[in-house]
N, C-alpha and C. Protein backbone atom coordinates (compact mmCIF):
# COMPACT_ATOMS: atom_id res chain seq x y z
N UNK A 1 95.27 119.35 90.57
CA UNK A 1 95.19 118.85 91.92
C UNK A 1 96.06 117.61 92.05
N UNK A 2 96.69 118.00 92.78
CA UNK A 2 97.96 116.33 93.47
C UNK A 2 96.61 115.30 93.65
N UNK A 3 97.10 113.68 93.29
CA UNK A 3 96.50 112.62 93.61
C UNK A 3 97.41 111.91 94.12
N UNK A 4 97.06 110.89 94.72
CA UNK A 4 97.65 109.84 95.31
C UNK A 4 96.66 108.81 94.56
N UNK A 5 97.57 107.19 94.72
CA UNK A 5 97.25 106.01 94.38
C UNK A 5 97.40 105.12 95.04
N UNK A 6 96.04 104.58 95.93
CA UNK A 6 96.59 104.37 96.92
C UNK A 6 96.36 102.49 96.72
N UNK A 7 96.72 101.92 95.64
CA UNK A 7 96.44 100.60 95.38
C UNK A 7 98.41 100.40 94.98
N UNK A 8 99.07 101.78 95.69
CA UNK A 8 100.50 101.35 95.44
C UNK A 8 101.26 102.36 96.53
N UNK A 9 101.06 101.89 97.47
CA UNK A 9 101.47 101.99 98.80
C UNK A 9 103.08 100.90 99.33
N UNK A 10 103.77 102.15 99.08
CA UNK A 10 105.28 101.30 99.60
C UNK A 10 105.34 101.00 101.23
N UNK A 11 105.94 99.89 101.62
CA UNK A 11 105.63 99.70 102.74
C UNK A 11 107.13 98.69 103.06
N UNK A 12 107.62 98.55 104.59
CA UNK A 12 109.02 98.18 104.78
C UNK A 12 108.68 97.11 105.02
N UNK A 13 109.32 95.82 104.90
CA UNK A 13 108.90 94.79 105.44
C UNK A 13 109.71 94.47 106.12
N UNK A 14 109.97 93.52 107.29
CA UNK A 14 111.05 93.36 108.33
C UNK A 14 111.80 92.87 107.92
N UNK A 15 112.45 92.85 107.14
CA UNK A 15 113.75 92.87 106.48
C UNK A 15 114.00 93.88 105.87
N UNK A 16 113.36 95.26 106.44
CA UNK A 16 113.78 96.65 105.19
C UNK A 16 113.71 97.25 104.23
N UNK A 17 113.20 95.79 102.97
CA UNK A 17 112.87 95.59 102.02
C UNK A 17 111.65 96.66 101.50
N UNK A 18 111.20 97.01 100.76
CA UNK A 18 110.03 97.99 100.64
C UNK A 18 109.15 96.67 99.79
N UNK A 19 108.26 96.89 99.65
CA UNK A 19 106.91 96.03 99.00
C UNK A 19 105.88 97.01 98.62
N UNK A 20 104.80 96.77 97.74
CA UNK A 20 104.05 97.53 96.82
C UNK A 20 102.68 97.31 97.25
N UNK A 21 102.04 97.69 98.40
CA UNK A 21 100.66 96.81 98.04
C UNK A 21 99.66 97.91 98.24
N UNK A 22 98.27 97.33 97.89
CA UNK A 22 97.42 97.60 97.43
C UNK A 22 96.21 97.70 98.49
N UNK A 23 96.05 98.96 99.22
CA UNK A 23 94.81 99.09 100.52
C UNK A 23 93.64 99.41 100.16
N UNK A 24 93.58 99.91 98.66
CA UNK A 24 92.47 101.09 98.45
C UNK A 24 91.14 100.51 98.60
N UNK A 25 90.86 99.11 98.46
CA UNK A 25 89.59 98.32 98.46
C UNK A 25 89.19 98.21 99.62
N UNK A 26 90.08 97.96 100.41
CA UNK A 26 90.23 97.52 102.60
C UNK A 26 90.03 99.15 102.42
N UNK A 27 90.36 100.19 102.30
CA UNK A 27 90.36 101.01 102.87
C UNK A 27 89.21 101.35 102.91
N UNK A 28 88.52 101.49 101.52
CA UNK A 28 87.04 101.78 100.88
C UNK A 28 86.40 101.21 101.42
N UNK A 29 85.80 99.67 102.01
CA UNK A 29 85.08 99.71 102.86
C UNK A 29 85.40 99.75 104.39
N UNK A 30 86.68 100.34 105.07
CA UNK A 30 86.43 100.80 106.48
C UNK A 30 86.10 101.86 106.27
N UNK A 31 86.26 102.89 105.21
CA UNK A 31 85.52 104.23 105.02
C UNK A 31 84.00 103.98 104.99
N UNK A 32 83.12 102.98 103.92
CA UNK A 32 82.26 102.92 104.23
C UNK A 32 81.44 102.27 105.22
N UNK A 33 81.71 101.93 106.04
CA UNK A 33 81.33 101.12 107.10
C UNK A 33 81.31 102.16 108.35
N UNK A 34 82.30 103.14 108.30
CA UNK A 34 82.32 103.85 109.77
C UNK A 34 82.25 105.36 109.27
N UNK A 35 81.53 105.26 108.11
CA UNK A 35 81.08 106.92 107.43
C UNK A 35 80.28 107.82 108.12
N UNK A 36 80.64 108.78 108.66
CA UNK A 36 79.75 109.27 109.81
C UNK A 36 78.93 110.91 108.68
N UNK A 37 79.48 110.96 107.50
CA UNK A 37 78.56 112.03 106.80
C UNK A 37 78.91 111.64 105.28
N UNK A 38 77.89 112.12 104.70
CA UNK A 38 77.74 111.85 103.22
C UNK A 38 79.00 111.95 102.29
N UNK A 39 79.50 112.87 102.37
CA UNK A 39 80.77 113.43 102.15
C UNK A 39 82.40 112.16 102.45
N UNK A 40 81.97 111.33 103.65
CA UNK A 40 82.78 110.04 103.33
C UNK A 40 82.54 108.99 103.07
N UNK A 41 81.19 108.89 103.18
CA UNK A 41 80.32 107.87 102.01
C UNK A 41 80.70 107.29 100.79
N UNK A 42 80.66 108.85 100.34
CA UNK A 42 81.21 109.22 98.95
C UNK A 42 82.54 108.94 98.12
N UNK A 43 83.09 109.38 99.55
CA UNK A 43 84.43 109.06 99.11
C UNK A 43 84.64 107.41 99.13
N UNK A 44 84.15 106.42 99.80
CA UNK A 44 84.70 105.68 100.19
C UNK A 44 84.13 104.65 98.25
N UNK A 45 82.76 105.18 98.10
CA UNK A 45 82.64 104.72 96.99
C UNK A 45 83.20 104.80 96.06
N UNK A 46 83.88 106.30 95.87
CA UNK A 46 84.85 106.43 94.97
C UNK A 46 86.29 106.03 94.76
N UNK A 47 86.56 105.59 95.65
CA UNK A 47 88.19 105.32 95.95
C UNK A 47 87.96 103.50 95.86
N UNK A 48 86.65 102.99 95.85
CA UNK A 48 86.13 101.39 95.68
C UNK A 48 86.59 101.53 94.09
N UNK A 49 85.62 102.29 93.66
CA UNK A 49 85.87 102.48 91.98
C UNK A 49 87.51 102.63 91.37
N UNK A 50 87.88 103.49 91.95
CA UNK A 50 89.52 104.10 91.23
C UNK A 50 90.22 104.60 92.48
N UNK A 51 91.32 103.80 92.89
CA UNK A 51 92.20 103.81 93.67
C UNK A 51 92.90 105.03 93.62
N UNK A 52 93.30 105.82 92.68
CA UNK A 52 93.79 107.14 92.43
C UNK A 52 92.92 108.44 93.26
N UNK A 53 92.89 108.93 94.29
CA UNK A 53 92.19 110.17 94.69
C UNK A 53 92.50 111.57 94.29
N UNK A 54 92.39 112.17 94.39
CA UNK A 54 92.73 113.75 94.97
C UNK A 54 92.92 114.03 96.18
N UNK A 55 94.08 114.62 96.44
CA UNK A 55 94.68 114.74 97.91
C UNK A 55 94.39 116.05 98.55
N UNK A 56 92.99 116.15 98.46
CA UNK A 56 92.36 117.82 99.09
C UNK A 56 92.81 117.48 100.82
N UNK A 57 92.53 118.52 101.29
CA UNK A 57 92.82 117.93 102.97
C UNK A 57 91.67 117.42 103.56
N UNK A 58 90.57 117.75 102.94
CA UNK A 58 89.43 116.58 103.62
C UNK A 58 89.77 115.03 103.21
N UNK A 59 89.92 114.45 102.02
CA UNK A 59 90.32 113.37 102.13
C UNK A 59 91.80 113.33 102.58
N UNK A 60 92.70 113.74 102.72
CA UNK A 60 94.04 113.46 103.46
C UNK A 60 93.44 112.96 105.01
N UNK A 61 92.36 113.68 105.56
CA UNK A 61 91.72 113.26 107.06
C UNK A 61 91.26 112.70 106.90
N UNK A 62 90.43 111.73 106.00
CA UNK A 62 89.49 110.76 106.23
C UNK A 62 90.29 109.67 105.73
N UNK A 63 91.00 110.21 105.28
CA UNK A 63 92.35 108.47 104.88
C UNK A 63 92.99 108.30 105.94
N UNK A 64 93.97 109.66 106.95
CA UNK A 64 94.52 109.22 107.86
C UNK A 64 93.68 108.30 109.00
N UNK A 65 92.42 109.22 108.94
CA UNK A 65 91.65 108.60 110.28
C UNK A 65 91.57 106.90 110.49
N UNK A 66 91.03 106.67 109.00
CA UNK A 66 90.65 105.67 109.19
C UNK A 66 92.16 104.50 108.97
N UNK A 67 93.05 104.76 108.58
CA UNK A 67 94.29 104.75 108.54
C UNK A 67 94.91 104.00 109.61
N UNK A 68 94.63 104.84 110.47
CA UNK A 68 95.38 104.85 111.74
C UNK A 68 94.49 104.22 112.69
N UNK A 69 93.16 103.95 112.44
CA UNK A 69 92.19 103.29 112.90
C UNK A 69 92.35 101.50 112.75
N UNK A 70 92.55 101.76 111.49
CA UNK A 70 92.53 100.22 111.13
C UNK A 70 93.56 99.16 110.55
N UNK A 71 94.74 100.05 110.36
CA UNK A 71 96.27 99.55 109.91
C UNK A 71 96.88 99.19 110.81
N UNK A 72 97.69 98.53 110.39
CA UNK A 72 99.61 98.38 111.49
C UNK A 72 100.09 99.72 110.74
N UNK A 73 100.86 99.93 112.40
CA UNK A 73 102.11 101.32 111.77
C UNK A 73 103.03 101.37 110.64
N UNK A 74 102.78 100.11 110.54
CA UNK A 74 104.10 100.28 108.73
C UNK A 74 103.29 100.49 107.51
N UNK A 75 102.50 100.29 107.38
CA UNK A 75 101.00 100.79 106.87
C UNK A 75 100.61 101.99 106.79
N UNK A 76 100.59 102.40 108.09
CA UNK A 76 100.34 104.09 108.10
C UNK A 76 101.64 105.14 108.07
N UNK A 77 103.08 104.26 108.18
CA UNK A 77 104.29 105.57 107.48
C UNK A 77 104.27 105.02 106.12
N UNK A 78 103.52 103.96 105.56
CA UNK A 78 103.99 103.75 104.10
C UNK A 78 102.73 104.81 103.14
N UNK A 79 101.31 105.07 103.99
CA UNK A 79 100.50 105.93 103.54
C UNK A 79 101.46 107.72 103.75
N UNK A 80 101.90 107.92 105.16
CA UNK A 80 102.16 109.10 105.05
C UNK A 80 103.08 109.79 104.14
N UNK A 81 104.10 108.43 103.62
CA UNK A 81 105.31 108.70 103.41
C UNK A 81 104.75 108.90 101.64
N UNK A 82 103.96 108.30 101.29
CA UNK A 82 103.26 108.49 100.08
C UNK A 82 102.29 109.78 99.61
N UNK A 83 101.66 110.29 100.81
CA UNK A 83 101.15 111.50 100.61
C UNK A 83 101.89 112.79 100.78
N UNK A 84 103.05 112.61 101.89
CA UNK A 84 104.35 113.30 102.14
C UNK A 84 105.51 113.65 100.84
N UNK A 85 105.24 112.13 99.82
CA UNK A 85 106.11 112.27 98.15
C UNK A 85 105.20 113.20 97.27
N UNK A 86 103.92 113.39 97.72
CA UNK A 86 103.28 114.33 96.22
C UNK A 86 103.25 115.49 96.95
N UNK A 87 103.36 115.98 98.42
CA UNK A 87 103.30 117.38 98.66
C UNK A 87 104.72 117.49 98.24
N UNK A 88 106.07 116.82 98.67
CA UNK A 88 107.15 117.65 98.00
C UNK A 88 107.21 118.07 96.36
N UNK A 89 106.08 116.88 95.52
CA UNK A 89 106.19 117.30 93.73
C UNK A 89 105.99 118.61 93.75
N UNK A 90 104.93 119.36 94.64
CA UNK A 90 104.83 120.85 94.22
C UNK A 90 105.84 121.91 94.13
């Protein structure tokens, strides 16, 4: 199963520049905070623990959601563009 890591998230900075940072903790608790079923609960605990996921398409939706919920847009093409690099590894 493809994973993503999401404590290494490339991202542009206004100067173009790319930068390396690290959401998976911020992400983990807006997942747990606005968990509407057990199932992203779960996840959100797990991705607290180890930044590395599995990129099934239920979590690909519960990362974008909350993603796009709670990021700036350079944030959320530096997530897509990261989950977008392990679907081309296949």
């Amino acid at each position: 199963m493809k994973t993503i890591d999401l404590s290494k998230v490339g991202v542009k900075n206004i100067e173009g520049i790319t930068e390396i940072i690290d959401i998976s903790k911020g992400l983990a608790n807006a997942i747990y905070k606005t968990a509407g079923d057990i199932e992203e609960h779960n996840f959100s605990l797990k991705l607290y623990e180890n930044p590395e996921v599995e990129l099934t398409d239920r979590n690909r939706e519960i990362i974008m959601s909350r993603v796009k919920q709670f990021y700036a847009v350079y944030i959320q093409q530096g997530v897509e563009n990261l989950m977008n690099y392990e679907d081309s590894k296949e």
